[in-house]
C-alpha atoms as a PDB file:
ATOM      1  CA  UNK A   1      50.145 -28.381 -21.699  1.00  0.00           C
ATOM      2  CA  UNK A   2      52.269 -25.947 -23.750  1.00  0.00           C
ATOM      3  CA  UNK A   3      55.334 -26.229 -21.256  1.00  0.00           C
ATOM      4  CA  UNK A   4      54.790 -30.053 -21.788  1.00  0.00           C
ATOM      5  CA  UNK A   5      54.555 -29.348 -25.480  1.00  0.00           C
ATOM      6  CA  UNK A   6      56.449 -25.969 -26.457  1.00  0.00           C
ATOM      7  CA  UNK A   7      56.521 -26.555 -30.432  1.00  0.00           C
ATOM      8  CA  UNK A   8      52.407 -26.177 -29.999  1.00  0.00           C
ATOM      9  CA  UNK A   9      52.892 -22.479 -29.149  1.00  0.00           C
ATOM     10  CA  UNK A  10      54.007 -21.251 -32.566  1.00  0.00           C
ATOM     11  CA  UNK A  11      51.816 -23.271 -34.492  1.00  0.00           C
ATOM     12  CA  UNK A  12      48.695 -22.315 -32.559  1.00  0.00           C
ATOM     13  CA  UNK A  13      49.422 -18.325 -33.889  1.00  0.00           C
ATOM     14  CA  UNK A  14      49.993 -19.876 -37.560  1.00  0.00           C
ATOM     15  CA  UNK A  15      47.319 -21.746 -37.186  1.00  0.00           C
ATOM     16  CA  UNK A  16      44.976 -20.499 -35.092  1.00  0.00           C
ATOM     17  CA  UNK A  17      42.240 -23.454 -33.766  1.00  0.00           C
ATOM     18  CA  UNK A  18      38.781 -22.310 -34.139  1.00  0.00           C
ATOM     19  CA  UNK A  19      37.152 -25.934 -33.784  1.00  0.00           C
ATOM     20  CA  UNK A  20      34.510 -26.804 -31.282  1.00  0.00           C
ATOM     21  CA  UNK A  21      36.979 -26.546 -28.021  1.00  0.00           C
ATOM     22  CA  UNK A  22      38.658 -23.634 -29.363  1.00  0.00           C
ATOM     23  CA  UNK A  23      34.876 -21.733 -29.830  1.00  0.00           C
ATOM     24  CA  UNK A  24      33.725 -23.077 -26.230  1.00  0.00           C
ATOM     25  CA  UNK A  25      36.675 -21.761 -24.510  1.00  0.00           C
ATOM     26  CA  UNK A  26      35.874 -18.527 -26.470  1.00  0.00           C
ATOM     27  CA  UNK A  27      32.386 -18.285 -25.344  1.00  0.00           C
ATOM     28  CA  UNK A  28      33.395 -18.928 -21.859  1.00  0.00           C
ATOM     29  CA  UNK A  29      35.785 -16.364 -21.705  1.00  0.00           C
ATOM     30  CA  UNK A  30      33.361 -13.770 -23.209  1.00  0.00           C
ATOM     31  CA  UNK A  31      30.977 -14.947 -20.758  1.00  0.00           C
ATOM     32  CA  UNK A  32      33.702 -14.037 -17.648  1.00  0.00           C
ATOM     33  CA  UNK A  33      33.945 -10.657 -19.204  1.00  0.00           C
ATOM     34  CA  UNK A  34      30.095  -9.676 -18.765  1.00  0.00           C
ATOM     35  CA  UNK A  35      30.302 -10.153 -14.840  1.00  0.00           C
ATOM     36  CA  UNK A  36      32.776  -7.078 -14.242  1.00  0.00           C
ATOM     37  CA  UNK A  37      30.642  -4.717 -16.532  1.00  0.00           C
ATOM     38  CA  UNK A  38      33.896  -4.345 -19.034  1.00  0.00           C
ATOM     39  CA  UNK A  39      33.022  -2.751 -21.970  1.00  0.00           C
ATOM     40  CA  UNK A  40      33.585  -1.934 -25.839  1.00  0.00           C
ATOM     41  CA  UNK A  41      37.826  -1.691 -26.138  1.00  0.00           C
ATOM     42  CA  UNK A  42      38.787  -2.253 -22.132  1.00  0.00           C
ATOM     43  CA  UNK A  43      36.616  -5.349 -22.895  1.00  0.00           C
ATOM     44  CA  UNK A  44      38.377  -6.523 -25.830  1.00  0.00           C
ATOM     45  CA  UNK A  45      41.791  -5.748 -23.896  1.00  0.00           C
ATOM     46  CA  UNK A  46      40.886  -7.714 -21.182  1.00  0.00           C
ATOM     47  CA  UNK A  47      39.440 -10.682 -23.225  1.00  0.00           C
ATOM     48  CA  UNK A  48      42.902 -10.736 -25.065  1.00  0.00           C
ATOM     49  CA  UNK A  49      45.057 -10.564 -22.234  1.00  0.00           C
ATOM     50  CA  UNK A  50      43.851 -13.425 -20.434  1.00  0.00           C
ATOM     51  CA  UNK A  51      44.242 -15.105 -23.910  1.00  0.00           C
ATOM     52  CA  UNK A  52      47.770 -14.551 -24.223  1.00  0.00           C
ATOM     53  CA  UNK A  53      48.530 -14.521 -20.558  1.00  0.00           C
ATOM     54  CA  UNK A  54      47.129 -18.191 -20.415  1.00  0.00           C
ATOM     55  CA  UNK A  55      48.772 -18.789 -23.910  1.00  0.00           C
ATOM     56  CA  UNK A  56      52.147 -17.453 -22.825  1.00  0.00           C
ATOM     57  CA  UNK A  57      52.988 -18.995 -19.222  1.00  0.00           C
ATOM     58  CA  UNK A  58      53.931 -22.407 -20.956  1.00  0.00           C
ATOM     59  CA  UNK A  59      54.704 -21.377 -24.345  1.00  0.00           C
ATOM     60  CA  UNK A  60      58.496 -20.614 -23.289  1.00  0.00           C
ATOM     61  CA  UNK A  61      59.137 -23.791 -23.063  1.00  0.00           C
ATOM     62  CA  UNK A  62      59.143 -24.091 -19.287  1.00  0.00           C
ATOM     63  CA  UNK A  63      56.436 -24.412 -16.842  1.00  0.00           C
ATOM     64  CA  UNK A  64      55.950 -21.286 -14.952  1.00  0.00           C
ATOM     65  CA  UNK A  65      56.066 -21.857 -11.277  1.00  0.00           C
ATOM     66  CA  UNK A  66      52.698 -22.238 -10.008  1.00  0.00           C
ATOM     67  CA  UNK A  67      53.588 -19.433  -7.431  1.00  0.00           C
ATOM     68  CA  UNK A  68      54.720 -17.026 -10.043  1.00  0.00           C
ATOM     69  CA  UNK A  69      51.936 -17.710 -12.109  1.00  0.00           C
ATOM     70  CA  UNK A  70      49.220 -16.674  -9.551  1.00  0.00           C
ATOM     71  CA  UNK A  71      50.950 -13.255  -8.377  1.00  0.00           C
ATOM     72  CA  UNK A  72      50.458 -12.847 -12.483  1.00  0.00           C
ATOM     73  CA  UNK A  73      47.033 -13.814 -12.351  1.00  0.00           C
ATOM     74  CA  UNK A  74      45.956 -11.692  -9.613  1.00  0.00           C
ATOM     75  CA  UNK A  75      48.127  -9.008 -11.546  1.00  0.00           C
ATOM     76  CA  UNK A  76      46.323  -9.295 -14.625  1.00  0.00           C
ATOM     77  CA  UNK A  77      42.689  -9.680 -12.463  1.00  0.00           C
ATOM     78  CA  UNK A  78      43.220  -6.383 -10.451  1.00  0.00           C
ATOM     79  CA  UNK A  79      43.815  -4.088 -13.710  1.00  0.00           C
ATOM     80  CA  UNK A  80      41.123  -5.715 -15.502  1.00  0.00           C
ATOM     81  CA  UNK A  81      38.797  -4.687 -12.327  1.00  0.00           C
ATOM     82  CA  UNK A  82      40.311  -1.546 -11.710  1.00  0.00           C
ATOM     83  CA  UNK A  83      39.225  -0.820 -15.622  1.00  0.00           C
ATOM     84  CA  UNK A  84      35.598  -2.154 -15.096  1.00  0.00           C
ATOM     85  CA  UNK A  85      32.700   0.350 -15.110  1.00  0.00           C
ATOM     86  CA  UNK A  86      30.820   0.443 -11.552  1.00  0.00           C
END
């Protein structure tokens, strides 16, 4: 949506959505962070780099090559692991 929509991307850190969808994607994301045992500030890293990650693949303007986009995923997923407590 934000590659489709790249003006959204600057407004959405002025004006940051905390309505109903906004909250529910929240919870869900907290929710993924429970099930590798991340906790206190490697949890709160993780939360917000999957925030901006997912924030900043379309907010350039372009859409990130679905390709490039999961080698950054699976990026992002293996430190957040390799941070979790056993």
């Amino acid at each position: 949506m934000l590659a489709d929509h790249p003006w959204v991307a600057p407004l959405s850190s002025a004006y940051p959505n905390i309505g109903p969808h906004a909250r529910a994607f929240d919870a869900a994301l907290q929710r993924l962070m429970d099930a590798p045992g991340l906790v206190g500030a490697t949890r709160t890293g993780a939360h917000l780099a999957v925030r901006q990650f997912l924030h900043g693949c379309g907010g350039a303007g372009r859409r990130t090559p679905e390709s490039d986009f999961c080698l950054a995923l699976d990026v992002l997923i293996a430190g957040i692991e390799a941070k979790a407590t056993p």
